[in-house]
C-alpha atoms as a PDB file:
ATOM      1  CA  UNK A   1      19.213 -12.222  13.517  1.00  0.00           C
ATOM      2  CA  UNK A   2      18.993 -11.250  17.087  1.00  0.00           C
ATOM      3  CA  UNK A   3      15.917  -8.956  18.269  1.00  0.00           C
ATOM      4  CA  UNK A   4      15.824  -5.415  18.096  1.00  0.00           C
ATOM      5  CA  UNK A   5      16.243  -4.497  21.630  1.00  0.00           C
ATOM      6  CA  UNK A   6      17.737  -1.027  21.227  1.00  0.00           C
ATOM      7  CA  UNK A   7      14.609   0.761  20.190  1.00  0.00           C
ATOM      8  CA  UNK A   8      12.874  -1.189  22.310  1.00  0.00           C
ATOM      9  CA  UNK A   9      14.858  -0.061  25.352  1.00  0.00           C
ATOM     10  CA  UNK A  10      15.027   3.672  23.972  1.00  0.00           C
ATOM     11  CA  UNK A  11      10.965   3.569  23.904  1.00  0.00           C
ATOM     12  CA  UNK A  12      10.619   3.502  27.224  1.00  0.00           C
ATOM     13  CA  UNK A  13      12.406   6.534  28.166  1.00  0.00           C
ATOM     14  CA  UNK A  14       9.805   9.564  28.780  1.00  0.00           C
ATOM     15  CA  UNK A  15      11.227  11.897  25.912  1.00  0.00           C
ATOM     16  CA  UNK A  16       9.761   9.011  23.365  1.00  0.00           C
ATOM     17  CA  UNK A  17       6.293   8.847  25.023  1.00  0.00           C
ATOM     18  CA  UNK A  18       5.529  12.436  24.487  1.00  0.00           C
ATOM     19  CA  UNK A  19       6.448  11.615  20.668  1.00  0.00           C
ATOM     20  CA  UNK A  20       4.788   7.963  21.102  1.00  0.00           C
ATOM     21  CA  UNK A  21       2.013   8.381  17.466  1.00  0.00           C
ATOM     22  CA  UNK A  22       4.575  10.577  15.854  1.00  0.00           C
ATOM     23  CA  UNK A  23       6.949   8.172  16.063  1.00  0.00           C
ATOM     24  CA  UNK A  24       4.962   5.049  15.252  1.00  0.00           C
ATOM     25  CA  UNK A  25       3.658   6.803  12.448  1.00  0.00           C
ATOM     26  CA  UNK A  26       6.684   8.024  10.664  1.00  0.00           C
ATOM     27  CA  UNK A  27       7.706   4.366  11.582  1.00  0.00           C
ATOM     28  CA  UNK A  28       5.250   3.055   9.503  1.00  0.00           C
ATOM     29  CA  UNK A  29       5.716   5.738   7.012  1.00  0.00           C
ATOM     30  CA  UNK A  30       8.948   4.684   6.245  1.00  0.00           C
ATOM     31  CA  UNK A  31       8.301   1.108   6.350  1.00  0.00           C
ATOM     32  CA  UNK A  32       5.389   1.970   3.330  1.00  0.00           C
ATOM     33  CA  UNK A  33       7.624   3.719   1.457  1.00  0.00           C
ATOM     34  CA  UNK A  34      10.736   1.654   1.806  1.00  0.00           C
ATOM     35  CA  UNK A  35       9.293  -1.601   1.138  1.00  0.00           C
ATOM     36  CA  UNK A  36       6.389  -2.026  -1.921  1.00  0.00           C
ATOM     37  CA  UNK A  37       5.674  -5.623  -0.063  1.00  0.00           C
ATOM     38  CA  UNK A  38       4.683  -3.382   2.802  1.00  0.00           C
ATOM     39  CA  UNK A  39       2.336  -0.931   0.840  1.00  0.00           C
ATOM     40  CA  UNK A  40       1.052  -4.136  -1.347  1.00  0.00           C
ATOM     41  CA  UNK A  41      -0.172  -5.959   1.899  1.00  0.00           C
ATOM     42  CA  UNK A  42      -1.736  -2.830   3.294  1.00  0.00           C
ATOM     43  CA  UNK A  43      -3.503  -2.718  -0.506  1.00  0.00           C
ATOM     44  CA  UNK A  44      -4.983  -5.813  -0.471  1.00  0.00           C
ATOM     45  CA  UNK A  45      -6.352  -5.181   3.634  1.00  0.00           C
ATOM     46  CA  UNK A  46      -7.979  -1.544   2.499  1.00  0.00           C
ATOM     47  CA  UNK A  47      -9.479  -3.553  -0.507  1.00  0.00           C
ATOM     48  CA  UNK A  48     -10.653  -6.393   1.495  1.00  0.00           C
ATOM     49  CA  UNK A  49     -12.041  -3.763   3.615  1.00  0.00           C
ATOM     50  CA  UNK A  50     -13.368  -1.412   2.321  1.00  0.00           C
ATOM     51  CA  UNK A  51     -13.359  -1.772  -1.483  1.00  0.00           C
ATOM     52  CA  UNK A  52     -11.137   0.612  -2.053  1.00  0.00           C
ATOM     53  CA  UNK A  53      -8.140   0.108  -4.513  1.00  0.00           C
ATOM     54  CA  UNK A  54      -5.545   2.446  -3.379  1.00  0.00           C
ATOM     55  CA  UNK A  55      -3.199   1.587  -6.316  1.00  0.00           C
ATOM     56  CA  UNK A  56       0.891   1.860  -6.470  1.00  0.00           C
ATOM     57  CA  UNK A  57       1.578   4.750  -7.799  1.00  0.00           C
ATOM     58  CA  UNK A  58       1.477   6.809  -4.264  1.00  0.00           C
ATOM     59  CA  UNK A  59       3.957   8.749  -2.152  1.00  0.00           C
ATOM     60  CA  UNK A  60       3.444   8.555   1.965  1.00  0.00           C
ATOM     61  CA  UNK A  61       3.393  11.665   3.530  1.00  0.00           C
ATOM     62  CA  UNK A  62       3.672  11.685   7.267  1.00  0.00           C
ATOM     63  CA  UNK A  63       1.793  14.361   9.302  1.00  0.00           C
ATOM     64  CA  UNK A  64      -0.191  15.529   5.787  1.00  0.00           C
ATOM     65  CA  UNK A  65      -1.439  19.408   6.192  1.00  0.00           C
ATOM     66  CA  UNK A  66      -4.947  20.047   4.481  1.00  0.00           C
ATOM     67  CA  UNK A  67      -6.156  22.984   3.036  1.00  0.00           C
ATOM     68  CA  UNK A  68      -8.447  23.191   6.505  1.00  0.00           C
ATOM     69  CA  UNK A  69      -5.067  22.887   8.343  1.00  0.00           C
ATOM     70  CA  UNK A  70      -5.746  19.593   9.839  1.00  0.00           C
ATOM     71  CA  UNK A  71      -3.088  17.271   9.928  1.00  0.00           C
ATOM     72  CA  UNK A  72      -3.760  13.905   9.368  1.00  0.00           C
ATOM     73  CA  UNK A  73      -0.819  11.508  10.777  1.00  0.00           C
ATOM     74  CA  UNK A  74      -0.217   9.503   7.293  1.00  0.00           C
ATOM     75  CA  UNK A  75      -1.524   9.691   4.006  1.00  0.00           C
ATOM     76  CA  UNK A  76      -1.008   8.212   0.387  1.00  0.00           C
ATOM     77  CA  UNK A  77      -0.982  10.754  -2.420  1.00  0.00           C
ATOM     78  CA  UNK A  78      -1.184  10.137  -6.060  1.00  0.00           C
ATOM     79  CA  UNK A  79       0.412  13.606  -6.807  1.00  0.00           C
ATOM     80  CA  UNK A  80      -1.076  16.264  -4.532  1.00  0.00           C
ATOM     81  CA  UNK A  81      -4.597  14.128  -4.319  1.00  0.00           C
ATOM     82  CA  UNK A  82      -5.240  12.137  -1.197  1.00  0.00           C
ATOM     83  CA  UNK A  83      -5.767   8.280  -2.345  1.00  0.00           C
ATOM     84  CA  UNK A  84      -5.278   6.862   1.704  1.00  0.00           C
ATOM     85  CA  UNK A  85      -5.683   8.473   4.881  1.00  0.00           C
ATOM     86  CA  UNK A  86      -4.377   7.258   8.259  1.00  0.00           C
ATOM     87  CA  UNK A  87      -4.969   8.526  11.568  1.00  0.00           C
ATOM     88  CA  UNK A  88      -2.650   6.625  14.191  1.00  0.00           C
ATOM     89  CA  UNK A  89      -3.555   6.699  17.639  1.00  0.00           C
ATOM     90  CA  UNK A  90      -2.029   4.954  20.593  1.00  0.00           C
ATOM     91  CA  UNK A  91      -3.597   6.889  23.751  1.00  0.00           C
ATOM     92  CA  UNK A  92      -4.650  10.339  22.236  1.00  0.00           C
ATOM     93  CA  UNK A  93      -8.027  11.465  22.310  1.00  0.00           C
ATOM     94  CA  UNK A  94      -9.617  11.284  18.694  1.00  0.00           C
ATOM     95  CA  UNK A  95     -12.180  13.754  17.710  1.00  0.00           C
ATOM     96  CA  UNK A  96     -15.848  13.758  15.664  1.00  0.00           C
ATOM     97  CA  UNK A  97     -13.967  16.886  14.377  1.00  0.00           C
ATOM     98  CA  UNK A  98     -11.155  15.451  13.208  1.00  0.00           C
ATOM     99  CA  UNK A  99     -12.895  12.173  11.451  1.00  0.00           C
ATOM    100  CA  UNK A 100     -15.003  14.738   9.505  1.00  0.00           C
ATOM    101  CA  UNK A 101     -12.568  16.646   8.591  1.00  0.00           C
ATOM    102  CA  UNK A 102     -10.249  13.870   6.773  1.00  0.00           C
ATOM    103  CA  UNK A 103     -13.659  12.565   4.968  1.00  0.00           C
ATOM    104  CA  UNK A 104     -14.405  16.106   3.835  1.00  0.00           C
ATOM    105  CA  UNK A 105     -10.733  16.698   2.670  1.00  0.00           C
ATOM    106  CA  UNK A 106     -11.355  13.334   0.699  1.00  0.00           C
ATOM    107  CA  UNK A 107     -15.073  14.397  -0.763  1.00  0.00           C
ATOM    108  CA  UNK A 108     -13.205  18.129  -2.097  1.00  0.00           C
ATOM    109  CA  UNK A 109      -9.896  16.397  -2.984  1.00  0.00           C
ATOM    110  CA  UNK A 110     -10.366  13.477  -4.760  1.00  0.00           C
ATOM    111  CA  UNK A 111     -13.720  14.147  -6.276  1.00  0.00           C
ATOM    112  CA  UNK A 112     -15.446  11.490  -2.985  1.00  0.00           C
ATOM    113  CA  UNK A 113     -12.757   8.649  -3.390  1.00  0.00           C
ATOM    114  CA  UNK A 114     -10.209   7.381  -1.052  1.00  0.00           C
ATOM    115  CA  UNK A 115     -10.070   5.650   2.020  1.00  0.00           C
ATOM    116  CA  UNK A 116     -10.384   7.297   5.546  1.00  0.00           C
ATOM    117  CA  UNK A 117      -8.413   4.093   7.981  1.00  0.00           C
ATOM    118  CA  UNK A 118      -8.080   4.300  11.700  1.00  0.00           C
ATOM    119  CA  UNK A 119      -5.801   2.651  13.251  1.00  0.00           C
ATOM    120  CA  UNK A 120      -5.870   2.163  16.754  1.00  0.00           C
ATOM    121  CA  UNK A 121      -4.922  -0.303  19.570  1.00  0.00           C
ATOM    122  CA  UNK A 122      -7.074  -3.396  20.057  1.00  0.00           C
ATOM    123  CA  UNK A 123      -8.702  -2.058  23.267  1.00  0.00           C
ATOM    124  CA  UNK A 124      -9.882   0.884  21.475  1.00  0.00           C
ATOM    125  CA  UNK A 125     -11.479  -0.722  18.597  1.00  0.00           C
ATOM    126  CA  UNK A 126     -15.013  -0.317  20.294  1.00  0.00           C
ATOM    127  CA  UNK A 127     -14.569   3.378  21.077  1.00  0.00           C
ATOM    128  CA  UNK A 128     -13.081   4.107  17.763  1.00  0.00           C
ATOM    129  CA  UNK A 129     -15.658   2.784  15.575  1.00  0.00           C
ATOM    130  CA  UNK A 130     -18.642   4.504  17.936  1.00  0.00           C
ATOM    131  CA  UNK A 131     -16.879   7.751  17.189  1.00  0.00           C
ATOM    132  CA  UNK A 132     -16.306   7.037  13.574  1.00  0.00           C
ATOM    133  CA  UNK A 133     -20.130   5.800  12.285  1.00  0.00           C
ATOM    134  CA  UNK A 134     -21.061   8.836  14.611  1.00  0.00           C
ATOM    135  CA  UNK A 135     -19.189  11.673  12.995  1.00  0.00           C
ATOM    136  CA  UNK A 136     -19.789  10.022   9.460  1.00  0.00           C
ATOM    137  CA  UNK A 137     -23.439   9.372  10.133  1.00  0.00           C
ATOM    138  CA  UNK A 138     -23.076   5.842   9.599  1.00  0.00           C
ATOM    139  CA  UNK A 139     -25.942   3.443  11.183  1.00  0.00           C
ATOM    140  CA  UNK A 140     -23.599   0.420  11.678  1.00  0.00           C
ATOM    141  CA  UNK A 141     -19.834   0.275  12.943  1.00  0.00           C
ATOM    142  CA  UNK A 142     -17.344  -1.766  11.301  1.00  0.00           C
ATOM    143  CA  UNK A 143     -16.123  -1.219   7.594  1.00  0.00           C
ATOM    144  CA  UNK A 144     -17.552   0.953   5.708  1.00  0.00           C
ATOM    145  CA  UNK A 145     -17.803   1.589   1.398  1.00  0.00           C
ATOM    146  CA  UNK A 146     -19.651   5.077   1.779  1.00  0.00           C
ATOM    147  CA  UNK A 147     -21.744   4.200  -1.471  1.00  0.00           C
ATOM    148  CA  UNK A 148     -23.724   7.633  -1.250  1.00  0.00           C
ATOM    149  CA  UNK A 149     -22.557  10.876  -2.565  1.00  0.00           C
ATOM    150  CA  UNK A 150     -19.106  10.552  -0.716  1.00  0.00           C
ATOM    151  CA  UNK A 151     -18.034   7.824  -1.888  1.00  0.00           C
ATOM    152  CA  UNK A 152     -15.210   6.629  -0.357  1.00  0.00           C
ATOM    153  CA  UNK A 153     -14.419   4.107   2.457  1.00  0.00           C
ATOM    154  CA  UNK A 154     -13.725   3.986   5.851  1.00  0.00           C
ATOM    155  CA  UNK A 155     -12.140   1.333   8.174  1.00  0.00           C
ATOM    156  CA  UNK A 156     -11.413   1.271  11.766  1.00  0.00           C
ATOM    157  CA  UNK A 157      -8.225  -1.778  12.246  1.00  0.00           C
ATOM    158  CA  UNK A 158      -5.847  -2.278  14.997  1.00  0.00           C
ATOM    159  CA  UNK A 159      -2.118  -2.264  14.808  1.00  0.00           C
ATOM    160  CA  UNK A 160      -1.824  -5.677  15.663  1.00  0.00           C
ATOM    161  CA  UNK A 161      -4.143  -6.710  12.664  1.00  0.00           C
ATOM    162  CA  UNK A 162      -2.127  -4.216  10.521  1.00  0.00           C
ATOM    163  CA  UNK A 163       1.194  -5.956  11.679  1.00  0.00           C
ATOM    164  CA  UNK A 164      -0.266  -9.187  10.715  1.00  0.00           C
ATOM    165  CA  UNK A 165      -1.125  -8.326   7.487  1.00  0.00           C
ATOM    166  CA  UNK A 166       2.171  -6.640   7.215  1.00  0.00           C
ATOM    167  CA  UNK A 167       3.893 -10.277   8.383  1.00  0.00           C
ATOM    168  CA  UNK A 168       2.694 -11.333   4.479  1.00  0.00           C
ATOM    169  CA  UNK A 169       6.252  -9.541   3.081  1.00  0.00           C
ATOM    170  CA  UNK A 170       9.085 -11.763   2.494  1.00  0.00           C
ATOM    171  CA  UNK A 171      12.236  -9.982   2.672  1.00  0.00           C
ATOM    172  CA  UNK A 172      14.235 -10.428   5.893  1.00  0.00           C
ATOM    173  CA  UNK A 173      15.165  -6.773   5.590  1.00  0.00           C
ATOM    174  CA  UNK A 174      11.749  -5.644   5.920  1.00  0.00           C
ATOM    175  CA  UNK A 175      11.218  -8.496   8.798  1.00  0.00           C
ATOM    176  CA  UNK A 176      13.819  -7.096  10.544  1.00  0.00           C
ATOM    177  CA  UNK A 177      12.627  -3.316  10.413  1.00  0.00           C
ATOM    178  CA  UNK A 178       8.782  -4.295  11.056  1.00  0.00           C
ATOM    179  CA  UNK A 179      10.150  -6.473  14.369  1.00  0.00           C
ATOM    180  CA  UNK A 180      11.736  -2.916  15.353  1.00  0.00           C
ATOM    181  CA  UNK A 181       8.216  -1.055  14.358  1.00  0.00           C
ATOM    182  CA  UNK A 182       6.484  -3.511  15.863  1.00  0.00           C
ATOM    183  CA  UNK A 183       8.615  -3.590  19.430  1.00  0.00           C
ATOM    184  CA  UNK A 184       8.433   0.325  19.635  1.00  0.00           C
ATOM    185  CA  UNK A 185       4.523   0.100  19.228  1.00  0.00           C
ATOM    186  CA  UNK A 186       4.262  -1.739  22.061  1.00  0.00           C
ATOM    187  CA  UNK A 187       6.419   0.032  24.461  1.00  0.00           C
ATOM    188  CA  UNK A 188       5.158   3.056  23.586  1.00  0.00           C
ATOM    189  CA  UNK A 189       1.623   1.836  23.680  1.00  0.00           C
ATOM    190  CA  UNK A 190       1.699   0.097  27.174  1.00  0.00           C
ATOM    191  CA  UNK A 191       1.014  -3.294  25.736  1.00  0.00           C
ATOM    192  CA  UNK A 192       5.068  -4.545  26.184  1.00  0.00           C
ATOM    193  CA  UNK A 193       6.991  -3.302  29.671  1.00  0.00           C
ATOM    194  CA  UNK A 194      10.078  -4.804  29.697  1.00  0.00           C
ATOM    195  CA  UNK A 195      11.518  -5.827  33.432  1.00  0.00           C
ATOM    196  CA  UNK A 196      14.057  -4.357  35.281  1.00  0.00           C
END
């Protein structure tokens, strides 16, 4: 099977960048809903984790609206109640605000369970998981089971580790359509420029 160059070409056209996380994360929306090998790997990493089990029983929602009108850019839902949130970044700036809000939608939601991920490019790692403890109170980055009266769990991850774990399915279907995922991601975040 050749490459997917076509998406990979289109990425780097301007109209794309302004859209770059809304189009990486509906990517990976439909990749979690379309493929159960996809949505089982990303299980087992928010378990590993965090703690967390997430379960199967969950529709993806891209661009999720809260009752507080935040929008968080992915999120698993066991009915209406949030089981998984994601918030995708590539460049965007990423606020205390907005990590509070998603853990507080969790706490009044889903009775303190879920999983708050972040999911960010390697680089920002650091940055991210400052921000994170700091809005959540937290004493130490990394991964976090919030085992006080919220409850849930939090995890700062790259995409590349995410893609790795995601390498686990065995379909050449879902290959095929995470190699396209994968190849807009890094267009779109700088890491891949293609020559002329």
């Amino acid at each position: 099977m050749k490459p997917p160059m076509l998406l990979r070409h289109l990425a780097q056209f301007g109209s794309f960048d302004k859209q770059a996380e809304l189009l990486c994360t509906q990517g990976l929306a439909y990749v979690l809903q379309t493929y159960k090998e996809a949505h089982s790997a990303l299980a087992a990493k928010v378990v590993e984790d965090t703690g967390s089990v997430i379960g199967d029983s969950v529709t993806w929602v891209a661009e999720a609206v809260q009752p507080d009108r935040a929008r968080v850019d992915l999120e698993a839902q066991n009915g209406t109640i949030p089981i998984l949130k994601i918030e995708a970044k590539l460049r965007a700036e990423l606020s205390k605000n907005q990590v509070r809000s998603y853990a507080q939608d969790l706490v009044d939601r889903n009775k303190g369970k879920g999983v708050l991920l972040l999911l960010v490019p390697e680089w920002r790692i650091s940055e991210i998981t400052t921000k994170t403890a700091e809005a959540l109170a937290l004493t130490e980055p990394g991964h976090w089971r919030l085992t006080d009266q919220r409850g849930y769990g939090a995890a700062v991850i790259s995409w590349d580790e995410l893609f790795t774990v995601l390498q686990s399915g065995e379909s050449e279907r879902f290959h095929f359509e995470l190699d396209q995922l994968e190849a807009m991601y890094r267009v779109l975040s700088g890491d891949d420029i293609l020559p002329l």
